[in-house]
C-alpha atoms as a PDB file:
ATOM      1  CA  UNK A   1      17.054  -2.970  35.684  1.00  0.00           C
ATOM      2  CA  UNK A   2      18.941   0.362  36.489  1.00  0.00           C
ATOM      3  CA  UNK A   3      20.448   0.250  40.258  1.00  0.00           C
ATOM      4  CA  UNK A   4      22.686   2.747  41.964  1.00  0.00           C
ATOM      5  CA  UNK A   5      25.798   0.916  43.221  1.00  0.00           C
ATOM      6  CA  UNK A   6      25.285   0.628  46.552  1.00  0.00           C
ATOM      7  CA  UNK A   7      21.951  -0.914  45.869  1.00  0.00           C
ATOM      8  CA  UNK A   8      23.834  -3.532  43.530  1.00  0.00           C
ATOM      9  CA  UNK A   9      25.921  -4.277  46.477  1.00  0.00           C
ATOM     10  CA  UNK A  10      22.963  -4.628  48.910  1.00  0.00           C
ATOM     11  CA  UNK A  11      21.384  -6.863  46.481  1.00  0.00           C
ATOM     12  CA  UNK A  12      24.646  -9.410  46.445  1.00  0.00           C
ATOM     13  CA  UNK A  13      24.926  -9.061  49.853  1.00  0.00           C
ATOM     14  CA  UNK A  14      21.547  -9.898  50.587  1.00  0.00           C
ATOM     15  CA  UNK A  15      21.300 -13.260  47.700  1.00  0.00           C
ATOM     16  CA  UNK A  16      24.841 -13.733  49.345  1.00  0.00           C
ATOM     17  CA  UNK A  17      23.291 -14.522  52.616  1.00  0.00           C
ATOM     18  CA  UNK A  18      20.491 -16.707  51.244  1.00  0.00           C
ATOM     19  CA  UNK A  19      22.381 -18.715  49.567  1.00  0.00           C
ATOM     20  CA  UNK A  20      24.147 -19.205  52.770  1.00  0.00           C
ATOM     21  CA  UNK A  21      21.160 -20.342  54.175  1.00  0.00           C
ATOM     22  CA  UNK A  22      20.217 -22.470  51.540  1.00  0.00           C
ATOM     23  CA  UNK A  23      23.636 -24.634  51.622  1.00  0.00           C
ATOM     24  CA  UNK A  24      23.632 -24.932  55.219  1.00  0.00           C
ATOM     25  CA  UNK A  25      23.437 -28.577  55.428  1.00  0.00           C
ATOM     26  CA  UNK A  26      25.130 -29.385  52.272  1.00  0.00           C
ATOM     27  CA  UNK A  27      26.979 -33.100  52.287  1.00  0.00           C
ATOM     28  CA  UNK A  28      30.327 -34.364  51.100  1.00  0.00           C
ATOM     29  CA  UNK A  29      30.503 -37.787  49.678  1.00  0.00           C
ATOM     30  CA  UNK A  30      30.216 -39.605  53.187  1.00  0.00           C
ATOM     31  CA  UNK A  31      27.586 -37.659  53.840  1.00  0.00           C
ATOM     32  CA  UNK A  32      28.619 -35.867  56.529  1.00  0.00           C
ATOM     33  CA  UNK A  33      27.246 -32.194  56.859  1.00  0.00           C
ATOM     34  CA  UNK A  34      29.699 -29.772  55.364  1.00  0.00           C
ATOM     35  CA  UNK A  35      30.295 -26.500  57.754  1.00  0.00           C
ATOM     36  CA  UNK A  36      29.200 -23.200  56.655  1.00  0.00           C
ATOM     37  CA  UNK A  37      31.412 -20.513  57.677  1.00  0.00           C
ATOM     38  CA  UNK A  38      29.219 -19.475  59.744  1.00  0.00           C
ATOM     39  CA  UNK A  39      29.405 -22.474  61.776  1.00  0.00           C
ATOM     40  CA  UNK A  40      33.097 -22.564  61.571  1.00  0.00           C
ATOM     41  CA  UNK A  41      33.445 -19.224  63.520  1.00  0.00           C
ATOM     42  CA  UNK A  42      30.070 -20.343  66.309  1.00  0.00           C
ATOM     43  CA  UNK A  43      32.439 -23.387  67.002  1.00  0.00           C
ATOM     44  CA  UNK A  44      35.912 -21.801  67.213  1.00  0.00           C
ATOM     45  CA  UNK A  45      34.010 -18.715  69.436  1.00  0.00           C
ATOM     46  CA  UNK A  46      33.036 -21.671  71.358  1.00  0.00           C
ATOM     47  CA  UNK A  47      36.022 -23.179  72.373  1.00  0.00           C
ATOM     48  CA  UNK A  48      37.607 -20.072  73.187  1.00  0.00           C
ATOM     49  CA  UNK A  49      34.685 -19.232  75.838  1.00  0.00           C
ATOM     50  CA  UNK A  50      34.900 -22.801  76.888  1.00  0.00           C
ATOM     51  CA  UNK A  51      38.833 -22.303  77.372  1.00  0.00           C
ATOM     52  CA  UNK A  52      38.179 -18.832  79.101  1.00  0.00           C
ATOM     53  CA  UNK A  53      36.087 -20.809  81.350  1.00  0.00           C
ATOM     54  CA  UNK A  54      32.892 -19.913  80.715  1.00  0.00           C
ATOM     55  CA  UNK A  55      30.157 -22.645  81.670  1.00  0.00           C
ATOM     56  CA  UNK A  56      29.513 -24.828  78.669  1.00  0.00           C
ATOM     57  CA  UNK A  57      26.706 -27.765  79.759  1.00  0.00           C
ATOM     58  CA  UNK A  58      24.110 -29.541  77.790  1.00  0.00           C
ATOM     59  CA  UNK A  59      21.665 -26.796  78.031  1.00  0.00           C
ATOM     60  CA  UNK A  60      24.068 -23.617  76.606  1.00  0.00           C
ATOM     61  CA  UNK A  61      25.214 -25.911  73.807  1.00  0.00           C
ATOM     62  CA  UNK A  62      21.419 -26.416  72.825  1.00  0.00           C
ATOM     63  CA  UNK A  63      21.176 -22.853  73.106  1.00  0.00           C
ATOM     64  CA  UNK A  64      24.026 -21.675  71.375  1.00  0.00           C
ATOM     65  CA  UNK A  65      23.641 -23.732  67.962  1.00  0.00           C
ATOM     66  CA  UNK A  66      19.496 -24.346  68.476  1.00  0.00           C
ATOM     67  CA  UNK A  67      19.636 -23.019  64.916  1.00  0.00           C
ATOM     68  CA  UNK A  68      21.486 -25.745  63.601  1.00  0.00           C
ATOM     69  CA  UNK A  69      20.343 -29.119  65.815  1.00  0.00           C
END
Protein backbone atom coordinates (compact mmCIF):
# COMPACT_ATOMS: atom_id res chain seq x y z
CA UNK A 1 0.00 0.00 0.00
CA UNK A 2 1.70 3.35 -1.08
CA UNK A 3 0.82 6.30 1.57
CA UNK A 4 2.15 9.81 1.71
CA UNK A 5 3.65 10.41 5.17
CA UNK A 6 1.34 12.31 6.74
CA UNK A 7 -1.28 9.78 5.88
CA UNK A 8 1.06 7.04 7.56
CA UNK A 9 0.99 9.18 10.56
CA UNK A 10 -2.82 9.68 10.53
CA UNK A 11 -3.17 6.05 10.19
CA UNK A 12 -0.97 5.34 13.62
CA UNK A 13 -2.57 7.96 15.16
CA UNK A 14 -5.87 6.86 14.45
CA UNK A 15 -5.09 2.58 15.35
CA UNK A 16 -3.21 4.48 18.24
CA UNK A 17 -6.43 5.68 19.63
CA UNK A 18 -8.35 2.43 19.16
CA UNK A 19 -6.25 0.54 20.73
CA UNK A 20 -6.68 2.93 23.51
CA UNK A 21 -10.09 2.19 23.53
CA UNK A 22 -9.79 -1.30 23.32
CA UNK A 23 -7.46 -1.63 26.61
CA UNK A 24 -9.51 0.60 28.57
CA UNK A 25 -10.45 -1.75 31.21
CA UNK A 26 -7.48 -3.90 31.10
CA UNK A 27 -6.67 -5.80 34.70
CA UNK A 28 -3.53 -6.41 36.69
CA UNK A 29 -3.23 -9.60 38.55
CA UNK A 30 -5.74 -8.53 41.43
CA UNK A 31 -7.88 -7.60 39.04
CA UNK A 32 -8.20 -4.27 39.56
CA UNK A 33 -8.82 -2.02 36.39
CA UNK A 34 -5.55 -0.65 35.13
CA UNK A 35 -5.79 3.34 34.23
CA UNK A 36 -5.46 4.45 30.77
CA UNK A 37 -3.74 7.63 30.42
CA UNK A 38 -6.47 9.04 29.59
CA UNK A 39 -7.99 8.47 32.83
CA UNK A 40 -4.90 9.42 34.62
CA UNK A 41 -5.08 13.07 33.33
CA UNK A 42 -9.57 13.17 33.82
CA UNK A 43 -8.59 12.34 37.53
CA UNK A 44 -5.59 14.62 38.20
CA UNK A 45 -7.80 17.59 36.11
CA UNK A 46 -10.20 16.62 38.70
CA UNK A 47 -8.61 17.22 41.75
CA UNK A 48 -7.20 20.34 40.69
CA UNK A 49 -10.89 21.79 39.93
CA UNK A 50 -11.95 20.19 43.12
CA UNK A 51 -8.93 22.06 44.94
CA UNK A 52 -9.78 25.35 42.95
CA UNK A 53 -13.09 24.90 44.43
CA UNK A 54 -15.17 24.08 41.90
CA UNK A 55 -18.42 22.06 42.98
CA UNK A 56 -17.69 18.37 42.78
CA UNK A 57 -21.11 16.28 44.04
CA UNK A 58 -22.46 12.95 43.09
CA UNK A 59 -24.07 14.19 40.02
CA UNK A 60 -20.75 16.09 38.22
CA UNK A 61 -18.69 13.02 39.08
CA UNK A 62 -21.32 10.84 37.09
CA UNK A 63 -21.02 13.34 34.54
CA UNK A 64 -17.53 13.84 34.26
CA UNK A 65 -16.33 10.03 33.90
CA UNK A 66 -20.10 8.69 32.54
CA UNK A 67 -17.77 7.21 29.92
CA UNK A 68 -16.04 5.07 32.17
CA UNK A 69 -18.81 3.96 35.11
Amino acid sequence: MKLSQPDKEALIMYLKNEVDREERFRTDEFGRIRLTQEMKDAALKAGRDFENGKCFSEADFKERFAKWL
